[in-house]
PDB file of N, CA and C in Angstrom:
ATOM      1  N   UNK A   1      11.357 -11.434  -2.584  1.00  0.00           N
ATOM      2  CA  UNK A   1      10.152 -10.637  -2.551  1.00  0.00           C
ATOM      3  C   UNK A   1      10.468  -9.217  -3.013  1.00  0.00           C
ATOM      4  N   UNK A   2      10.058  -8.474  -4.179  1.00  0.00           N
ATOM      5  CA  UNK A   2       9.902  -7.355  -4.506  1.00  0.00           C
ATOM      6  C   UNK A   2       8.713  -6.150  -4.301  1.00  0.00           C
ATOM      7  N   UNK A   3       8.435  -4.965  -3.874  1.00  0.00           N
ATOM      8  CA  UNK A   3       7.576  -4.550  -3.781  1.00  0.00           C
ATOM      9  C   UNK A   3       7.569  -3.364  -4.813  1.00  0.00           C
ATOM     10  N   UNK A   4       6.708  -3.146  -5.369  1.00  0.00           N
ATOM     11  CA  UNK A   4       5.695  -2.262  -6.049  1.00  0.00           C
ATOM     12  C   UNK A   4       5.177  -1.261  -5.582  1.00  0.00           C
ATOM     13  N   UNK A   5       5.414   0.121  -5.944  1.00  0.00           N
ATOM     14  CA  UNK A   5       4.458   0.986  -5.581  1.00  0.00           C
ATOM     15  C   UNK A   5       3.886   1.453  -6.546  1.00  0.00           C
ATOM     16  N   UNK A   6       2.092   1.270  -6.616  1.00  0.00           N
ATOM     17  CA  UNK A   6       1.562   1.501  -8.062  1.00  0.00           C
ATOM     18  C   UNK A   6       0.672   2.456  -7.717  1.00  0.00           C
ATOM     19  N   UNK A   7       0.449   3.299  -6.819  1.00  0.00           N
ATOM     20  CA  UNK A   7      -0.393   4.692  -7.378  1.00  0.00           C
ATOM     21  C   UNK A   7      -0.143   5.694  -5.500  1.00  0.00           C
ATOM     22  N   UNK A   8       0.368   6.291  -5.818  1.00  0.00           N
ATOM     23  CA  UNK A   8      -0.060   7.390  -4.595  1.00  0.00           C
ATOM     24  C   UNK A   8      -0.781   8.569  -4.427  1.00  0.00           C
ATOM     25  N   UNK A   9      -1.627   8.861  -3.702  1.00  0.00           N
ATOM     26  CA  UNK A   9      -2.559   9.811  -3.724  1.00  0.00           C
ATOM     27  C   UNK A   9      -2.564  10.814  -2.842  1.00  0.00           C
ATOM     28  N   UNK A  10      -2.000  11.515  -3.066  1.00  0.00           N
ATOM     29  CA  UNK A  10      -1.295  12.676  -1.493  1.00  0.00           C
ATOM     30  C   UNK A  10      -2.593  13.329  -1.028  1.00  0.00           C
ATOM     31  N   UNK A  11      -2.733  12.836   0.270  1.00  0.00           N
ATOM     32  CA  UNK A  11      -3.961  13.337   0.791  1.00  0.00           C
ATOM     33  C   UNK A  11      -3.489  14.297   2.085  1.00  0.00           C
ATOM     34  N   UNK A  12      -2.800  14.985   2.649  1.00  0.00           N
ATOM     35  CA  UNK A  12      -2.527  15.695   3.922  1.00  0.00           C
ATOM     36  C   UNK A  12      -3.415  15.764   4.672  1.00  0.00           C
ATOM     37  N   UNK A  13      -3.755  15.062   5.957  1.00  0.00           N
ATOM     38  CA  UNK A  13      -4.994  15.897   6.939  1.00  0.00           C
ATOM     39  C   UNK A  13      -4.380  15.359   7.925  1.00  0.00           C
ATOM     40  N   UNK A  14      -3.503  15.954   9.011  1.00  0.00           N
ATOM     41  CA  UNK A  14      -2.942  16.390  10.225  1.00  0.00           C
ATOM     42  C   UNK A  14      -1.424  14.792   9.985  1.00  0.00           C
ATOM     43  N   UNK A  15      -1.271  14.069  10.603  1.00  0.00           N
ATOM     44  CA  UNK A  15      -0.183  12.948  10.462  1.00  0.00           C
ATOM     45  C   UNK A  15      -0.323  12.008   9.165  1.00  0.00           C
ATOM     46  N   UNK A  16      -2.022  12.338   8.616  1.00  0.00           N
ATOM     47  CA  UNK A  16      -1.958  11.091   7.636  1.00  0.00           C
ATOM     48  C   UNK A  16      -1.288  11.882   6.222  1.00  0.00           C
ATOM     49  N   UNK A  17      -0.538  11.270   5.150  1.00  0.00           N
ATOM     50  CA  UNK A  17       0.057  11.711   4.263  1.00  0.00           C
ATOM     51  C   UNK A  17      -0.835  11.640   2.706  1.00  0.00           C
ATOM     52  N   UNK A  18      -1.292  10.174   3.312  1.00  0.00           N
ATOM     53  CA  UNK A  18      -1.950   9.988   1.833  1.00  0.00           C
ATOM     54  C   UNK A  18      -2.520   8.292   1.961  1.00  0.00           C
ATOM     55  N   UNK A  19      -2.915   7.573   0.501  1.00  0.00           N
ATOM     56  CA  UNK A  19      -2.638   6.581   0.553  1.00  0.00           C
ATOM     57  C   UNK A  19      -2.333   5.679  -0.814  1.00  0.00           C
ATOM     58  N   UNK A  20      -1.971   4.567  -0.542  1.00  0.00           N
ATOM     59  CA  UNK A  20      -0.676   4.131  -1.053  1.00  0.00           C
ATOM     60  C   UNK A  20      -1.976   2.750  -2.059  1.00  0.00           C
ATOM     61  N   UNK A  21      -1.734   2.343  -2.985  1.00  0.00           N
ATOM     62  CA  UNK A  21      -2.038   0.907  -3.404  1.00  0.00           C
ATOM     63  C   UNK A  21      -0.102  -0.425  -4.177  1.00  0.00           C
ATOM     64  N   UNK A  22      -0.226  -0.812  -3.331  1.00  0.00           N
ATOM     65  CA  UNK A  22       1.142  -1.443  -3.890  1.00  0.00           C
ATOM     66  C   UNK A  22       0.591  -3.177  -4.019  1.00  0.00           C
ATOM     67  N   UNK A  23       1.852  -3.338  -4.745  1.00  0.00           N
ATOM     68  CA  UNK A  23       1.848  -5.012  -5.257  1.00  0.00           C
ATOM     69  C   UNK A  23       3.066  -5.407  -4.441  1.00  0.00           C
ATOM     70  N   UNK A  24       2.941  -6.791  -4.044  1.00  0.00           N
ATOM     71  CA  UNK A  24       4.498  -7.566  -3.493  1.00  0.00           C
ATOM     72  C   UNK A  24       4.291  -8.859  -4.052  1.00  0.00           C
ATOM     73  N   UNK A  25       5.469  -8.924  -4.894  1.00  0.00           N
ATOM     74  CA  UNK A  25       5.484 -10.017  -6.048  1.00  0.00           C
ATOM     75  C   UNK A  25       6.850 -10.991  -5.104  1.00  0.00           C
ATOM     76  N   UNK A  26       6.160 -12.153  -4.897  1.00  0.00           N
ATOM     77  CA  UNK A  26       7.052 -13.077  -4.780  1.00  0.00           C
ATOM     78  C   UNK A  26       8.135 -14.046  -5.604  1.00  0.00           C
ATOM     79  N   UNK A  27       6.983 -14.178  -7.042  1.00  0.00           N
ATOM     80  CA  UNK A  27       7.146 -15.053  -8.099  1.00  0.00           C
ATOM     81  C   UNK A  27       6.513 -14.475  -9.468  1.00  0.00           C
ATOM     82  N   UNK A  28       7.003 -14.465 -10.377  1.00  0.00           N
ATOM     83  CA  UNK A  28       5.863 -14.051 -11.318  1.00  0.00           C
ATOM     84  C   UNK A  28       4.704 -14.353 -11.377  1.00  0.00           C
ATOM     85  N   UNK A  29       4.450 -15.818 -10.770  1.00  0.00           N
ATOM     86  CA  UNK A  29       2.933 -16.296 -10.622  1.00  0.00           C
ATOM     87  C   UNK A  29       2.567 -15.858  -9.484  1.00  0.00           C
ATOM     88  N   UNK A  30       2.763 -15.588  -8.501  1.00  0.00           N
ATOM     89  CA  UNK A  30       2.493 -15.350  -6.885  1.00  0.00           C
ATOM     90  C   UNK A  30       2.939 -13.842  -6.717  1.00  0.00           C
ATOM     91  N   UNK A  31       1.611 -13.137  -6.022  1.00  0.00           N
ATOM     92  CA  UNK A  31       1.385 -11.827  -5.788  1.00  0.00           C
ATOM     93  C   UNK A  31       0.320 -11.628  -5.092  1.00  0.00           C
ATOM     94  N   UNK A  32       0.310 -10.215  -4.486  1.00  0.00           N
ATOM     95  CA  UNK A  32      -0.421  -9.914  -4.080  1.00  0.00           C
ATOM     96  C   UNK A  32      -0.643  -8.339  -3.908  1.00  0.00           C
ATOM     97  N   UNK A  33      -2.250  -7.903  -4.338  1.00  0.00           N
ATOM     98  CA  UNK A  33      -1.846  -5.922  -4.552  1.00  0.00           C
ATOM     99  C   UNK A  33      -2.926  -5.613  -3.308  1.00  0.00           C
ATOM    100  N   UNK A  34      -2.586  -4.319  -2.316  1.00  0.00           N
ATOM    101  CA  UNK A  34      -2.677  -3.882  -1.570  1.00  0.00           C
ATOM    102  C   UNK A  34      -3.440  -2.484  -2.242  1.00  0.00           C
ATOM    103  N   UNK A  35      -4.967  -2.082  -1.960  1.00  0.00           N
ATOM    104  CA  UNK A  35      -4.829  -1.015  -2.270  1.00  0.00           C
ATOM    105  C   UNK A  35      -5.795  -0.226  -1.341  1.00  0.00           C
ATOM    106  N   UNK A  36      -5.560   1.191  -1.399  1.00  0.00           N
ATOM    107  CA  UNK A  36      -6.187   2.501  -0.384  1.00  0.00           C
ATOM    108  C   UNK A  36      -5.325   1.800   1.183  1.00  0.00           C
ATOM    109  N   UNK A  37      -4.272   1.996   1.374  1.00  0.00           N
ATOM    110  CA  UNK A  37      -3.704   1.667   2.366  1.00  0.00           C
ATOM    111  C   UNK A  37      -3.189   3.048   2.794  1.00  0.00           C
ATOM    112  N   UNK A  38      -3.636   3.464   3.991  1.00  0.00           N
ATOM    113  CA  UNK A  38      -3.066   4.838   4.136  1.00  0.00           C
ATOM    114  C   UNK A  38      -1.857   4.890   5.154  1.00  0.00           C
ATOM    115  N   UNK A  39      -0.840   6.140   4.651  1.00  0.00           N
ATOM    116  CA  UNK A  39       0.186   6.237   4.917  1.00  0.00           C
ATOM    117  C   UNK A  39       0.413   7.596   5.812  1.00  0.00           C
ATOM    118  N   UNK A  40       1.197   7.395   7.038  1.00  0.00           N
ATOM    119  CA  UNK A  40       0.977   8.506   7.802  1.00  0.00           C
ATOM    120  C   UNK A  40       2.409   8.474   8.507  1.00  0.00           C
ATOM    121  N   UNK A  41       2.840  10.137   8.643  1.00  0.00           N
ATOM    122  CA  UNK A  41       4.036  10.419   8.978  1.00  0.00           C
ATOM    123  C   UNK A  41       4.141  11.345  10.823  1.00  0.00           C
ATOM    124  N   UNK A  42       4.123  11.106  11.417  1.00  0.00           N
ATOM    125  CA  UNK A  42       4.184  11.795  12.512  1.00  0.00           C
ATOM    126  C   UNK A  42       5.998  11.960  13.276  1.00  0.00           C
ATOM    127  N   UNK A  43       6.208  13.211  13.326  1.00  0.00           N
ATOM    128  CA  UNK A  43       7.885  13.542  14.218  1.00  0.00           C
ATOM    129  C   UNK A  43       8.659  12.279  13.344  1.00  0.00           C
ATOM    130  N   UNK A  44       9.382  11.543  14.279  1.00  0.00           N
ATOM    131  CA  UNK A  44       9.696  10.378  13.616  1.00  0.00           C
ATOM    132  C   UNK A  44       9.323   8.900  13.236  1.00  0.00           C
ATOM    133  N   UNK A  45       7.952   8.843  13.418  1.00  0.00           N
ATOM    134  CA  UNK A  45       7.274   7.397  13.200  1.00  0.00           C
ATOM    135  C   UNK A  45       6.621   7.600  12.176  1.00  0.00           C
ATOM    136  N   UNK A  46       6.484   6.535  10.887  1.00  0.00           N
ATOM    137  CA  UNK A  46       6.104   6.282   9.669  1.00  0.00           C
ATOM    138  C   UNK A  46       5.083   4.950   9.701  1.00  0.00           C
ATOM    139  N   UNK A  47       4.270   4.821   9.731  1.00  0.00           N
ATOM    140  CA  UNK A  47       3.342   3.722   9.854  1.00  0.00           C
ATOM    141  C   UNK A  47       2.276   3.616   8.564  1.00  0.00           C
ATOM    142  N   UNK A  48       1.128   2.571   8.317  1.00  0.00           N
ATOM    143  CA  UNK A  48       0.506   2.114   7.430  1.00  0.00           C
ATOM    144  C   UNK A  48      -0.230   1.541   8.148  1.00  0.00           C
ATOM    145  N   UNK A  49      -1.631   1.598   7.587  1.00  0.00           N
ATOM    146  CA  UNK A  49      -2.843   1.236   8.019  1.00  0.00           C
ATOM    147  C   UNK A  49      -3.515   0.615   7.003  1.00  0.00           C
ATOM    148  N   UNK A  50      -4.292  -0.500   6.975  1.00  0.00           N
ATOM    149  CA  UNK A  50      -4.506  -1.029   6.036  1.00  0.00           C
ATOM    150  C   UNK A  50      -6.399  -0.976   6.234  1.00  0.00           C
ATOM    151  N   UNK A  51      -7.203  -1.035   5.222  1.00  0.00           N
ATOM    152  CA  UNK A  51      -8.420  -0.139   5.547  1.00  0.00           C
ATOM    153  C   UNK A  51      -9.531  -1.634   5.898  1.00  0.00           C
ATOM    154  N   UNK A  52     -10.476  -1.266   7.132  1.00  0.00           N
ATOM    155  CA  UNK A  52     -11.128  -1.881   7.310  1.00  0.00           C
ATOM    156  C   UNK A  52     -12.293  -1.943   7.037  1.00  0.00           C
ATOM    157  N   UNK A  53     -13.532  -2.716   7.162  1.00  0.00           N
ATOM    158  CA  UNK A  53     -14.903  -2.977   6.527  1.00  0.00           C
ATOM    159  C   UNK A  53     -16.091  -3.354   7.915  1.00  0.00           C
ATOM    160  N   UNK A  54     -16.875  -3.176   7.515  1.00  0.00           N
ATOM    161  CA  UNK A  54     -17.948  -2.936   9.068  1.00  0.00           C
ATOM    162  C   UNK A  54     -18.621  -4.569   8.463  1.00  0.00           C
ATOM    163  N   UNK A  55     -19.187  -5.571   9.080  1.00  0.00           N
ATOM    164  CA  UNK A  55     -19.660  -6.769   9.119  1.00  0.00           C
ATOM    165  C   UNK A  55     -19.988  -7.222  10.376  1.00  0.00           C
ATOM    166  N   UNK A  56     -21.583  -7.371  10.297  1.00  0.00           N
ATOM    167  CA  UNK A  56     -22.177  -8.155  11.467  1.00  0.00           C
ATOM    168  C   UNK A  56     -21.601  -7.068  13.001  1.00  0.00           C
ATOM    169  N   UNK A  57     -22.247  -5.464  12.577  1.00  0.00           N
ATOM    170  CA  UNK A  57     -21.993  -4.637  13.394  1.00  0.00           C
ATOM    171  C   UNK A  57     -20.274  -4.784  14.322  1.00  0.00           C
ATOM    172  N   UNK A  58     -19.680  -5.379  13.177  1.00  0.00           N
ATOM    173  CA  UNK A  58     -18.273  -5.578  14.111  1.00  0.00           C
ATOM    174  C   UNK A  58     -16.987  -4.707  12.340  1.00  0.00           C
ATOM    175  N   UNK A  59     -15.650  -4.251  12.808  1.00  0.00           N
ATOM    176  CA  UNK A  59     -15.236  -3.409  12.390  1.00  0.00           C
ATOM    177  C   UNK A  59     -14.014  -4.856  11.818  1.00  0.00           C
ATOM    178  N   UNK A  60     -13.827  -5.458  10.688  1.00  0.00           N
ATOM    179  CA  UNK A  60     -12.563  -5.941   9.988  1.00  0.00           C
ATOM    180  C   UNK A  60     -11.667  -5.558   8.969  1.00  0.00           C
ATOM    181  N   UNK A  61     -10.343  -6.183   9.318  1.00  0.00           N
ATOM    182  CA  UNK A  61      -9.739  -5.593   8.429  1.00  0.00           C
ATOM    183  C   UNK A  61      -9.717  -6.132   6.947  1.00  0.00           C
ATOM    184  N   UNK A  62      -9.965  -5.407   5.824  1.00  0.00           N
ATOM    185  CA  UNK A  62     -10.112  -5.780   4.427  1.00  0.00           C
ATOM    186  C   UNK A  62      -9.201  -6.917   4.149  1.00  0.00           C
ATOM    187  N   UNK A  63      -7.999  -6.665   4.737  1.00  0.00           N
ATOM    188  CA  UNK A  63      -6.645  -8.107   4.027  1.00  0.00           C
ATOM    189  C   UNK A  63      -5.999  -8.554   5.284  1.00  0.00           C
ATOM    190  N   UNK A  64      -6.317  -9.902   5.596  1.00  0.00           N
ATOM    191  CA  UNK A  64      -5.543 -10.604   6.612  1.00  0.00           C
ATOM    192  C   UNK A  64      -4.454 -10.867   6.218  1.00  0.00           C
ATOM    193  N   UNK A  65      -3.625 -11.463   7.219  1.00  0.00           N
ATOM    194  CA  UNK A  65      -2.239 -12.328   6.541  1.00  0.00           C
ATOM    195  C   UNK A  65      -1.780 -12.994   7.772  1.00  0.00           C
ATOM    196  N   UNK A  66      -0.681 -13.571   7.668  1.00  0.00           N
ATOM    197  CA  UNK A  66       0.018 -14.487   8.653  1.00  0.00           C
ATOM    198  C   UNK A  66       0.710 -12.924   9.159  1.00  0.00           C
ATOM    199  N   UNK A  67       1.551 -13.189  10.452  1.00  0.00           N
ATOM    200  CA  UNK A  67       2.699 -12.536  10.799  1.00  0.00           C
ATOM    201  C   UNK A  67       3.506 -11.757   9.954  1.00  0.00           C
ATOM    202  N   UNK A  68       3.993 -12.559   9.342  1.00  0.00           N
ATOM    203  CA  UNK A  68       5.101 -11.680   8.183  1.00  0.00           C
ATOM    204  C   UNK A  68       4.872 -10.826   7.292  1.00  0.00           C
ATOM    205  N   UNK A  69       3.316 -10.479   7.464  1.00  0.00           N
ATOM    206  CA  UNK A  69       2.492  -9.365   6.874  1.00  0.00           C
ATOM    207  C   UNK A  69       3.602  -7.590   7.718  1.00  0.00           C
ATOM    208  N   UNK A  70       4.147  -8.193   9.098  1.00  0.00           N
ATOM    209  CA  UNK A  70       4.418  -6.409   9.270  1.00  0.00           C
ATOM    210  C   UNK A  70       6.013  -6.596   8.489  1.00  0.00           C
ATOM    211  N   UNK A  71       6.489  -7.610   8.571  1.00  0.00           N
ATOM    212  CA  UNK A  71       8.036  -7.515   7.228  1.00  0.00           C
ATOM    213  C   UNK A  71       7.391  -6.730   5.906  1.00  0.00           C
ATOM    214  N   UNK A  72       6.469  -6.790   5.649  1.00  0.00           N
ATOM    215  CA  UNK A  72       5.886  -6.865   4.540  1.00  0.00           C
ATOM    216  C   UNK A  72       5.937  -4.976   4.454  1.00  0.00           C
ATOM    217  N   UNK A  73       4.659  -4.529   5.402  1.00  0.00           N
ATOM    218  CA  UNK A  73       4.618  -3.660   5.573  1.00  0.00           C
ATOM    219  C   UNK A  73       6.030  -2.941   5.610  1.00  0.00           C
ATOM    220  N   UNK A  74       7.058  -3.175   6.516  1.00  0.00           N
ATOM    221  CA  UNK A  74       8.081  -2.114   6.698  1.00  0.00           C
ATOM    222  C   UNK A  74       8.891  -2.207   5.828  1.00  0.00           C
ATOM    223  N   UNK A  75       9.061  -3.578   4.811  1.00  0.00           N
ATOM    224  CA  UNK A  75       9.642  -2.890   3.393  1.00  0.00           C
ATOM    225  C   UNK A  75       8.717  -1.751   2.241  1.00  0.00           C
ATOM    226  N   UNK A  76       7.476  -1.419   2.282  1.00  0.00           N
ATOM    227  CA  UNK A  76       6.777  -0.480   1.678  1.00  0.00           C
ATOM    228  C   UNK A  76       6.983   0.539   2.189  1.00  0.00           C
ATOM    229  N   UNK A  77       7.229   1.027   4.115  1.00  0.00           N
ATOM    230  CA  UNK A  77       7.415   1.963   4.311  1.00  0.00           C
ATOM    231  C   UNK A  77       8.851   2.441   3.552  1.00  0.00           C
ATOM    232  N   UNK A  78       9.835   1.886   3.735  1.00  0.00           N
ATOM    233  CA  UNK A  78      11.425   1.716   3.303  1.00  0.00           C
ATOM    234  C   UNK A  78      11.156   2.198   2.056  1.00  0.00           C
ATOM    235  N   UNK A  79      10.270   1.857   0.943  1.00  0.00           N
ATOM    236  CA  UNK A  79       9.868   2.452  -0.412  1.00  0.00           C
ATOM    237  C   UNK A  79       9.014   3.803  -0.164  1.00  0.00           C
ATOM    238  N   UNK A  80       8.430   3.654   0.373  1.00  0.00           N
ATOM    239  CA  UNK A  80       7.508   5.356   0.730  1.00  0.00           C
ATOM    240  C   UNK A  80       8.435   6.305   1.060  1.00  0.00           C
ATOM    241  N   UNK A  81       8.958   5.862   2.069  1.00  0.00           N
ATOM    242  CA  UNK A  81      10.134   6.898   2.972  1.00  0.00           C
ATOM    243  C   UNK A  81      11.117   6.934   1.274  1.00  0.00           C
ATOM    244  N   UNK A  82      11.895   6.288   0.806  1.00  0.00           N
ATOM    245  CA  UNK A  82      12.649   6.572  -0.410  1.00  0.00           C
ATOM    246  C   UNK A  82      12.106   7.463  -1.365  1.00  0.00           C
ATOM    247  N   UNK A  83      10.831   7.236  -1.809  1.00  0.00           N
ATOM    248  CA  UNK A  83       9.909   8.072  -2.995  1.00  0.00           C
ATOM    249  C   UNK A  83       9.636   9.613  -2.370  1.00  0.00           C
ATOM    250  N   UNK A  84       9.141   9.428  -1.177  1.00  0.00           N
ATOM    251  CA  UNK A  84       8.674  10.675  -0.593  1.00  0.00           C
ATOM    252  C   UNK A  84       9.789  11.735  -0.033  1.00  0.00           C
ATOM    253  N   UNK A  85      10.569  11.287   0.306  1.00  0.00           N
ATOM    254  CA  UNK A  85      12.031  11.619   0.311  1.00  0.00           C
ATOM    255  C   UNK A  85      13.079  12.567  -0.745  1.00  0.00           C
ATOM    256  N   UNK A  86      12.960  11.626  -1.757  1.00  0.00           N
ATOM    257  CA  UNK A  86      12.890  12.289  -3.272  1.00  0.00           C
ATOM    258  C   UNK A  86      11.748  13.119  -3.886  1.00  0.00           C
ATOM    259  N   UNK A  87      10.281  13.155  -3.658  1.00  0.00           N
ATOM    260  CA  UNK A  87       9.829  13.577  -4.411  1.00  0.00           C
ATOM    261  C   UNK A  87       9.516  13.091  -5.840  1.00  0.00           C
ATOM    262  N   UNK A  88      10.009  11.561  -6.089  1.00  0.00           N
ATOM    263  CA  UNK A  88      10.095  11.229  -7.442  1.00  0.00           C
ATOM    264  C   UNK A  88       9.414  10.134  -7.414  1.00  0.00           C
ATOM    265  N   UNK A  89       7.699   9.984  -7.336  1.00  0.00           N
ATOM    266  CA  UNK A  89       6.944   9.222  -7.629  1.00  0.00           C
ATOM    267  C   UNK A  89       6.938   9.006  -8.533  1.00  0.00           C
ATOM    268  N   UNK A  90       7.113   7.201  -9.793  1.00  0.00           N
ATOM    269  CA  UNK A  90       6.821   7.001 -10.568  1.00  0.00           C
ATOM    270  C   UNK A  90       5.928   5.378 -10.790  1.00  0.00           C
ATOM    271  N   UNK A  91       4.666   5.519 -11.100  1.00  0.00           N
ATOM    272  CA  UNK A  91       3.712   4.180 -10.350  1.00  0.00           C
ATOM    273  C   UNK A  91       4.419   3.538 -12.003  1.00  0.00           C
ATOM    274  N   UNK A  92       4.534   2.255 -11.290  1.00  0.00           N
ATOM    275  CA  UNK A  92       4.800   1.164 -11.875  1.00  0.00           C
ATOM    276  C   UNK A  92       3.600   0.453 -12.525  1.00  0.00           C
ATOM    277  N   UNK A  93       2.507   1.099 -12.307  1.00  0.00           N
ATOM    278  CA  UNK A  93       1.353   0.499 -13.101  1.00  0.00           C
ATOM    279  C   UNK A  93       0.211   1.366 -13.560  1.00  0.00           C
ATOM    280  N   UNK A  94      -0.278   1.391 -14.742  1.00  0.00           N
ATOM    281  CA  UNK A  94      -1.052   2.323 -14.522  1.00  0.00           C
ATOM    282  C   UNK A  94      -2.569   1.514 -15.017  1.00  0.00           C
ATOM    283  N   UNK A  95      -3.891   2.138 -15.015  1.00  0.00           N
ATOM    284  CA  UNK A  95      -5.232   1.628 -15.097  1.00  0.00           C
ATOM    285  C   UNK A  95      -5.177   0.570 -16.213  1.00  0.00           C
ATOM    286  N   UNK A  96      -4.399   1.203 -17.315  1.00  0.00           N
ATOM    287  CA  UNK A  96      -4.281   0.224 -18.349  1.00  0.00           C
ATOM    288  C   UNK A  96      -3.647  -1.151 -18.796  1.00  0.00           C
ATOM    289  N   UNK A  97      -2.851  -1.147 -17.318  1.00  0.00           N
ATOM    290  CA  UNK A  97      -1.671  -2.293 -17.301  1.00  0.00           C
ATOM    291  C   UNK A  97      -2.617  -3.653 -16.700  1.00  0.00           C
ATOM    292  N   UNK A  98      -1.729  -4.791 -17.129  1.00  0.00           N
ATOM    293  CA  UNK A  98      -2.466  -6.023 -16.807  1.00  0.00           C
ATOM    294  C   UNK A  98      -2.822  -6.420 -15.696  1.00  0.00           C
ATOM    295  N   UNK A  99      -2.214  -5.487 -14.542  1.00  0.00           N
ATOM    296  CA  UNK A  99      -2.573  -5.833 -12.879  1.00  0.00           C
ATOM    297  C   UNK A  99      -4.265  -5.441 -12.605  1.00  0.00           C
ATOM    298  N   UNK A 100      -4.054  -4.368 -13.926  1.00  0.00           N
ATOM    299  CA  UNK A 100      -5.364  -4.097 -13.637  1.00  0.00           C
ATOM    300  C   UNK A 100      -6.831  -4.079 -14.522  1.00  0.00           C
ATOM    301  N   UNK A 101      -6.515  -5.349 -15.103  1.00  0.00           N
ATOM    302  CA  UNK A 101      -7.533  -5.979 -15.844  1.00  0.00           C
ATOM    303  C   UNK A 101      -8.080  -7.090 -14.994  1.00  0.00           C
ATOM    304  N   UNK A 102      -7.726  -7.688 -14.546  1.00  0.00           N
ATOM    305  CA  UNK A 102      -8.453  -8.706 -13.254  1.00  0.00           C
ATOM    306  C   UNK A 102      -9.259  -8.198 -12.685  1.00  0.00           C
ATOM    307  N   UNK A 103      -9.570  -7.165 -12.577  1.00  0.00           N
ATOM    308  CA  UNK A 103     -10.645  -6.540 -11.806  1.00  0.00           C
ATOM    309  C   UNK A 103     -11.481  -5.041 -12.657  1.00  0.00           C
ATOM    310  N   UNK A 104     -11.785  -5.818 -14.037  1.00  0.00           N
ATOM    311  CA  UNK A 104     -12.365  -5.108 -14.701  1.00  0.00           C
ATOM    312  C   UNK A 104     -12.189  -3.458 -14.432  1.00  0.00           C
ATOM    313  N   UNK A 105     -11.040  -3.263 -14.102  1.00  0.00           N
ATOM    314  CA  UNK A 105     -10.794  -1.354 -14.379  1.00  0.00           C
ATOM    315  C   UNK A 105     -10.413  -1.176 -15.980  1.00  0.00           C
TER     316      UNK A 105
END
């Protein structure tokens, strides 16, 4: 499993940092992209929130998964914490690339 970080958007407002859209490619055929996932840094805890949707007056989250969704998560933090660390954001995809023709951008 490889992960992707394809656009960050530095947003600062008190612990939250920003937010993140990434891909985690299993297979060349098998993937999956994550996006407006916000990223927040507090003292020493680094966490990710993944954004939810209001339905039938009840609050869900946009992307389910099995369990191994938080492995998932704490290798992106492991990439956030590395990029942000450095300072040397470089998105691996940009509007024009083929990830993002599937969804008419």
């Amino acid at each position: 499993m490889e992960v992707e970080l394809l656009l960050y958007n530095k947003d600062e407002k008190g612990s939250k940092k920003g937010t993140i859209d990434f891909k985690i490619v299993y297979s060349p055929e098998k993937w999956e992209i994550f996006r407006n996932v916000a990223y927040f840094e507090k003292e020493n805890r680094k966490w990710l929130s993944i954004p939810n949707t209001k339905r039938d007056e009840a609050w869900l989250p946009v992307y389910e998964r099995a369990p191994s969704l938080k492995n998932i998560l704490e290798k992106v933090l492991e990439a956030m914490s590395t990029m942000v660390d450095q300072n040397a954001f470089k998105p691996s995809a940009t509007r024009n690339d083929s990830v993002f023709e599937d969804y008419g951008f």
